[in-house]
Protein backbone atom coordinates (compact mmCIF):
# COMPACT_ATOMS: atom_id res chain seq x y z
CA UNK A 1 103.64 239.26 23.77
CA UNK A 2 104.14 237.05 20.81
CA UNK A 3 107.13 236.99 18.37
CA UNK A 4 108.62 235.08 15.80
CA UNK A 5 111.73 235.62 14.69
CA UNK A 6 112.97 234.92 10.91
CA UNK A 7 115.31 235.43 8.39
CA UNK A 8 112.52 236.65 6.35
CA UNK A 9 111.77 239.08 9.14
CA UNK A 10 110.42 239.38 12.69
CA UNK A 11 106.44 239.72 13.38
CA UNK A 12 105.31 240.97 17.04
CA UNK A 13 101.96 241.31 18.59
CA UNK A 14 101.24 243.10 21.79
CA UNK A 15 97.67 242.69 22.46
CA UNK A 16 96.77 245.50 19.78
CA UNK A 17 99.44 246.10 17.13
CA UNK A 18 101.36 243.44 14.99
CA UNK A 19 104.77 245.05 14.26
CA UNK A 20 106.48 243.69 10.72
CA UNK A 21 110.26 244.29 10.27
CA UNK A 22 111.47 242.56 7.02
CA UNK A 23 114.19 240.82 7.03
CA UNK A 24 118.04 241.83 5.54
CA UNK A 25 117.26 239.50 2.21
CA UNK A 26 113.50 240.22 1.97
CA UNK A 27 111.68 241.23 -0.68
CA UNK A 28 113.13 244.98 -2.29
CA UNK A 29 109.38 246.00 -1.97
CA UNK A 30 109.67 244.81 1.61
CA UNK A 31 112.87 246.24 2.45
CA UNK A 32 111.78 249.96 0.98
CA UNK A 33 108.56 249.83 2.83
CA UNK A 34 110.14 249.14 6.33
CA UNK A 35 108.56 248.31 10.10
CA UNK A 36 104.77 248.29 9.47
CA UNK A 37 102.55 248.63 12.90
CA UNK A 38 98.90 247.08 11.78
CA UNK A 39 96.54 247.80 14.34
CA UNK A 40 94.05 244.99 15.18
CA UNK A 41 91.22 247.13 13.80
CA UNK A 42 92.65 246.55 10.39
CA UNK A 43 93.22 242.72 10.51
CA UNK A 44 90.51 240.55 9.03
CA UNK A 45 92.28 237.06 9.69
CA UNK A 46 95.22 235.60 10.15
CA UNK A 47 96.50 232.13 9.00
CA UNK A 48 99.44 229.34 9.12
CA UNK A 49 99.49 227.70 5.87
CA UNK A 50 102.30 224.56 6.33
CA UNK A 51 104.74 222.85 3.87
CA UNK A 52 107.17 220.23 3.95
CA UNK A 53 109.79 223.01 4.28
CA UNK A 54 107.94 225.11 7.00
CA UNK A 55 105.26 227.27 5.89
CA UNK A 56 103.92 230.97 5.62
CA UNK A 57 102.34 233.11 8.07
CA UNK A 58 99.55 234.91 6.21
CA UNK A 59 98.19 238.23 7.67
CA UNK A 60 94.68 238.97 5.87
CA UNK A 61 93.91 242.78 5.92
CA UNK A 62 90.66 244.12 5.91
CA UNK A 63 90.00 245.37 2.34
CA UNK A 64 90.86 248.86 1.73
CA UNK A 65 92.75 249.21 5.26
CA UNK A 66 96.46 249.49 3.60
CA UNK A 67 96.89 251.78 0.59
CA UNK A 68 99.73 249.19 -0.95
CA UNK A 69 97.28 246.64 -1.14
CA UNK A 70 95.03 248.41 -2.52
CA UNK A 71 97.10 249.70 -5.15
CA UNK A 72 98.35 246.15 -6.15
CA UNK A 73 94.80 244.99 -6.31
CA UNK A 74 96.14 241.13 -5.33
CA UNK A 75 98.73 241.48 -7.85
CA UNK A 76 101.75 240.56 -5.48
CA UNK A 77 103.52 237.44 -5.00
CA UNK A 78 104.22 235.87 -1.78
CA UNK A 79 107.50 237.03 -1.72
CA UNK A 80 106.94 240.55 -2.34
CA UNK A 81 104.20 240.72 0.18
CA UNK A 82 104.19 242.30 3.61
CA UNK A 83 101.97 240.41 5.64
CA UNK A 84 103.59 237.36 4.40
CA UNK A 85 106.23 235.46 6.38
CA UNK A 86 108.24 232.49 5.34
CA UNK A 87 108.39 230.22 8.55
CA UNK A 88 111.06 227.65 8.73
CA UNK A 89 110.82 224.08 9.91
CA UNK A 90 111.35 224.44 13.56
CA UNK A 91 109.30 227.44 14.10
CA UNK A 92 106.26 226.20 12.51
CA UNK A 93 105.02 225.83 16.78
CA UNK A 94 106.11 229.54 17.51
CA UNK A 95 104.22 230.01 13.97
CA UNK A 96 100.51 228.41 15.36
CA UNK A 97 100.86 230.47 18.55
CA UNK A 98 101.03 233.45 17.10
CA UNK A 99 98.24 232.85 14.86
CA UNK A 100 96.38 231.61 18.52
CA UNK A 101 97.61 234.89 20.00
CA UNK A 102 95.98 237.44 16.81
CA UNK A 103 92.68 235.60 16.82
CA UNK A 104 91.97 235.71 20.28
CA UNK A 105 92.67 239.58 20.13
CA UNK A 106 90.52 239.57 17.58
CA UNK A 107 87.52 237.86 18.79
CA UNK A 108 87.65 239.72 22.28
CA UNK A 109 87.89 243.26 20.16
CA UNK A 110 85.27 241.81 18.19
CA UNK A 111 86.82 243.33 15.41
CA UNK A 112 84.63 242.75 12.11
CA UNK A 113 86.28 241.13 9.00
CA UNK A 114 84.55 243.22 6.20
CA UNK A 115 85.89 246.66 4.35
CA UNK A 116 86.53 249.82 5.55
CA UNK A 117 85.85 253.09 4.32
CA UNK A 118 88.94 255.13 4.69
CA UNK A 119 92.71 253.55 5.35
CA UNK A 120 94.04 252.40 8.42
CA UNK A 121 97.86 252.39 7.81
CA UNK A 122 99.65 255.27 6.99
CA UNK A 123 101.32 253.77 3.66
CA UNK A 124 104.94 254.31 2.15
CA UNK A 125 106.79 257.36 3.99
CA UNK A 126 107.87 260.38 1.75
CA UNK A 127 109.76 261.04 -0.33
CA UNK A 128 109.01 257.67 -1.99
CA UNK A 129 110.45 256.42 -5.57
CA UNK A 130 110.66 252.97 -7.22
CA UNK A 131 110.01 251.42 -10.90
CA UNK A 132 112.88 250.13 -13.58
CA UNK A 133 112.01 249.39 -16.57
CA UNK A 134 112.73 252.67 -18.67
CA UNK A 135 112.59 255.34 -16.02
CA UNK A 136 112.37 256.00 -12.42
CA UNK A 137 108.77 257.53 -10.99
CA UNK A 138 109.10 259.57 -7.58
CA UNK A 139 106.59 261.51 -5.71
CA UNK A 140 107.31 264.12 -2.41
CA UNK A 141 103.44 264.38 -1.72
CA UNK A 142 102.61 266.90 -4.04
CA UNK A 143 104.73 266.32 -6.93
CA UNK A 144 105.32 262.90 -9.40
CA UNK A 145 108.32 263.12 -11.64
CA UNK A 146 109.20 260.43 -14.05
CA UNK A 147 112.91 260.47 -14.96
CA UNK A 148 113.95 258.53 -18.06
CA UNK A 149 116.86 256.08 -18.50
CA UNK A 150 118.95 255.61 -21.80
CA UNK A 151 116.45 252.50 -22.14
CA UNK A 152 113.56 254.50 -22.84
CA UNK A 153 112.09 255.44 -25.78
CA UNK A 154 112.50 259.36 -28.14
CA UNK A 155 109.50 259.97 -27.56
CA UNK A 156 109.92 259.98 -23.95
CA UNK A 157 113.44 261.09 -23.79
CA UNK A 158 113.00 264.61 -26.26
CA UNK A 159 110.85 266.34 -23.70
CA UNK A 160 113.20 265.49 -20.47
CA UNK A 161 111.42 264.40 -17.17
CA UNK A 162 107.59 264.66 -16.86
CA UNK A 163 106.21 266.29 -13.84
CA UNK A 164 102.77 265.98 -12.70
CA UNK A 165 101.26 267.74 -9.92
CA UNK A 166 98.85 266.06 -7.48
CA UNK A 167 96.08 268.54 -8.22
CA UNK A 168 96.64 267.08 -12.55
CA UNK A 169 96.34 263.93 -11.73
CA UNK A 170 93.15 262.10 -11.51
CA UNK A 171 94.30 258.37 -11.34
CA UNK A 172 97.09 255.63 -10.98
CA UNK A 173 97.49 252.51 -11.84
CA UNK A 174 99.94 249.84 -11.46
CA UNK A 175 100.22 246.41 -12.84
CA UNK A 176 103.69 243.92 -12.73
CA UNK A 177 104.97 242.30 -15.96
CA UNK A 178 103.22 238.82 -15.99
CA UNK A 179 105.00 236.10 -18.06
CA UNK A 180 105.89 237.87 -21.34
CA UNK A 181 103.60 241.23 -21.13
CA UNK A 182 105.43 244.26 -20.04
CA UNK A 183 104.18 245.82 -16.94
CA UNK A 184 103.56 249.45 -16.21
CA UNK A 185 103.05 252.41 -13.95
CA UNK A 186 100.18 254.54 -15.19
CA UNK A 187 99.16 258.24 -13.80
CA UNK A 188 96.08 259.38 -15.63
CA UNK A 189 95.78 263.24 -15.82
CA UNK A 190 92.63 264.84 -15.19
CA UNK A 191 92.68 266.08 -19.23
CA UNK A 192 91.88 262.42 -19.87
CA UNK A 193 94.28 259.02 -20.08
CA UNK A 194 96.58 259.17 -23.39
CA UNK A 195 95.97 256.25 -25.59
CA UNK A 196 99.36 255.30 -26.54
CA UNK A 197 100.82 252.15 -25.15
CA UNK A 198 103.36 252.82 -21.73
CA UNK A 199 106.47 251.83 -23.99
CA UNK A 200 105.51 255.22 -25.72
CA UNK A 201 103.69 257.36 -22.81
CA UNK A 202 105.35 260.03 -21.38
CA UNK A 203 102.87 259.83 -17.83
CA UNK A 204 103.56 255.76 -17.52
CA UNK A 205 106.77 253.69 -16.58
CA UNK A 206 107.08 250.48 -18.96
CA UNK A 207 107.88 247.52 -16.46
CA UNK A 208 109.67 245.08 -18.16
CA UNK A 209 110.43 242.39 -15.05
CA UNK A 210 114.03 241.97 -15.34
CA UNK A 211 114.21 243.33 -11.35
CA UNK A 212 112.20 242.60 -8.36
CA UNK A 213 113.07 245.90 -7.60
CA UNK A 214 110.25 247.09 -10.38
CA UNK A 215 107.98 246.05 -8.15
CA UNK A 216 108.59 249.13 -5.61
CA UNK A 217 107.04 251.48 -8.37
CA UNK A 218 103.61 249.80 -6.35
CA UNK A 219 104.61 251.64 -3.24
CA UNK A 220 104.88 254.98 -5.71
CA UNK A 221 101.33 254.43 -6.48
CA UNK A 222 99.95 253.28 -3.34
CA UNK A 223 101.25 256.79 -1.66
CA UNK A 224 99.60 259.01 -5.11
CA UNK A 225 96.72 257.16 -4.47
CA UNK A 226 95.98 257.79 -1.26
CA UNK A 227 96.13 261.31 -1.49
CA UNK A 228 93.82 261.92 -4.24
CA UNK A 229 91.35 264.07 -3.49
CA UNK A 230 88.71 260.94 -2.99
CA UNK A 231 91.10 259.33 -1.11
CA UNK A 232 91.88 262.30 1.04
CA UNK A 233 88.41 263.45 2.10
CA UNK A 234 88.23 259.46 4.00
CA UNK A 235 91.37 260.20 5.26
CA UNK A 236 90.61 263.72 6.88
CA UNK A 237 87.31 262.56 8.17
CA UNK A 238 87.07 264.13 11.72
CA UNK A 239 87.10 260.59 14.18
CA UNK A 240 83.77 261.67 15.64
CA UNK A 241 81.65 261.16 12.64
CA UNK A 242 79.70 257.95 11.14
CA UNK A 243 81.95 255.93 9.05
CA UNK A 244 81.11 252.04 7.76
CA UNK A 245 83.79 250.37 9.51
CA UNK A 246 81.72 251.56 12.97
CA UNK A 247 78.11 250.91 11.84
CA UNK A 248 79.42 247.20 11.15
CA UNK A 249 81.18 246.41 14.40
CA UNK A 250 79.05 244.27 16.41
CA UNK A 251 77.98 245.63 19.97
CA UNK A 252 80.91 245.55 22.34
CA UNK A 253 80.31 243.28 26.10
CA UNK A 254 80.33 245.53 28.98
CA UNK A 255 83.77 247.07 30.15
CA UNK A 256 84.37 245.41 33.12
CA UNK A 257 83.60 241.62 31.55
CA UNK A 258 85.44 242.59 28.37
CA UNK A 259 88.23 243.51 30.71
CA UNK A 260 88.00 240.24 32.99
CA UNK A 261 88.30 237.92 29.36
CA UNK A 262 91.13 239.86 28.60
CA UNK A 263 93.08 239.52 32.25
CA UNK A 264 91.99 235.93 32.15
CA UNK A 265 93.04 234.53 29.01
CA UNK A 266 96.32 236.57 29.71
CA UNK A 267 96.66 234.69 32.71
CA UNK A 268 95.93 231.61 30.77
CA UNK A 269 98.73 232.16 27.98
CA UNK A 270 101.14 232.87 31.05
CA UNK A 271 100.46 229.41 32.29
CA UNK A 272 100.29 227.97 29.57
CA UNK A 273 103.99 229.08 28.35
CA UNK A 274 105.36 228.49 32.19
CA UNK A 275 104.14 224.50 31.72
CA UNK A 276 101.45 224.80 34.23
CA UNK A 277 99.24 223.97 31.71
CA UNK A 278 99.08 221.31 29.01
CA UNK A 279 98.16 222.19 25.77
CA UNK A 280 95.28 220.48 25.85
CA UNK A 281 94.88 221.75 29.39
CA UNK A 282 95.59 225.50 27.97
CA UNK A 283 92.88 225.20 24.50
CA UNK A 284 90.30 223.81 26.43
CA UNK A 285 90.23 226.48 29.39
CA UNK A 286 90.77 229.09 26.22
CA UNK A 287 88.13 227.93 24.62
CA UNK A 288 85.25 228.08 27.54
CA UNK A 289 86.70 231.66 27.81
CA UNK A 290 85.78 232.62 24.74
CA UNK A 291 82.34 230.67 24.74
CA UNK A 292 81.20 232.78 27.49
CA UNK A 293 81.36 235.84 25.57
């Protein structure tokens, strides 16, 4: 097993599943979206990026395999991002093996790196609320509400909370306030999008960025969106039938020399951590595992 340890958080990896728990001072996006198990199948890459302070440890997902990515659409920072991990000077080594660890797993499942067709992580648990700004959006699975705050405008305010049910909404949207432009949360009923701005529409949040917590109003639209009825049918695909993430895996190596690359560059690692073996030693006999596959 590999683990790092952080006050940013703590990242495990078993073989099969890297477990994120964010740390006590992480990220309020982080914090409200809790221990995260991504299975292998989902990972597309991993990567240590260094810096005179340390570095980050970079999980890349495979697009479309976690609904809170999707819903950001690469609109999160660093520090507001799960699969990020600030690494500190000394554990920049710990850092490299980990990232050793993932992509060996990842060549012997010879997992592909492209899209899949339905998502592989179960997204934010329910009930799940976030935003700022001028109101407060939550959702229970089949009901958004968006409670206003004093901040928010008449228009708003006259008619008291909105509630939307799943089955009247036909889209979400979410985008952070960059530099001096407001932000937003945006749920599009099926009756059409309203054409006033968010500061003035009773189905959107205005995000002003005065919080980081404004940014959990993502995890509010990652868990509508998943559960549209698009969304859904990928989701409630039986496991037996065709999907695009299976056509594109390459063909697997017969079980027993899959299984005999797996014991042996277990056995390897072992050494290798016990100081049996170098690390030169340890990457070379790694690497003319991995060539005989």
């Amino acid at each position: 097993m590999a683990e790092i340890i952080q006050r940013d958080g703590t990242w495990t990896f078993d073989g099969g599943t890297v477990r994120i728990v964010p740390g006590g001072k992480a990220h309020p996006l982080r914090q409200q979206l809790g221990e995260i198990a991504v299975p292998v199948q989902a990972v597309a890459g991993i990567s240590f990026e260094p810096d005179r302070k340390g570095g980050r440890l970079r999980l890349r997902l495979r697009g479309g395999a976690c609904p809170v990515l999707r819903a950001a659409d690469g609109r999160l920072k660093d520090g507001a991002d799960p699969y990020v991990l600030t690494v500190e000077k000394d554990r920049t080594g710990v850092a490299e093996y980990f990232v050793d660890e993932v992509r060996n797993a990842l060549l012997i499942e010879q997992v592909p790196d492209g899209p899949v067709d339905r998502f592989l992580l179960p997204g934010p648990a329910l009930p799940v609320s976030g935003g700022g700004g001028d109101g407060t959006a939550s959702f229970d699975g089949e009901t958004v509400r968006l409670t206003w705050n004093w901040k928010a405008e008449e228009s708003k305010t006259a008619g008291g909370p909105t509630v939307l049910p799943l089955s009247r909404i036909a889209g979400v949207r979410w985008l952070p306030s960059i530099g001096l432009e407001n932000g937003y949360l945006r749920f599009e009923p099926v009756d059409g999008p309203s054409s006033a701005p968010p500061k003035y529409d009773t189905y959107a949040l205005d995000l002003w960025g005065l919080s980081k917590k404004e940014y959990t109003a993502v995890l509010v639209a990652a868990a509508v969106m998943m559960r549209l009825p698009g969304a859904r049918a990928a989701l409630d695909a039986p496991e037996t039938a065709p999907s695009l993430a299976k056509a594109a895996e390459p063909v697997a190596p017969p079980a027993g020399d899959h299984d005999a690359l797996l014991r042996r560059l277990r056995e390897l690692g072992e050494l290798h951590r016990a100081g049996v073996l170098t690390d030169e030693e340890f990457s070379t006999a790694k690497q003319a595992v991995l060539r005989s596959m």
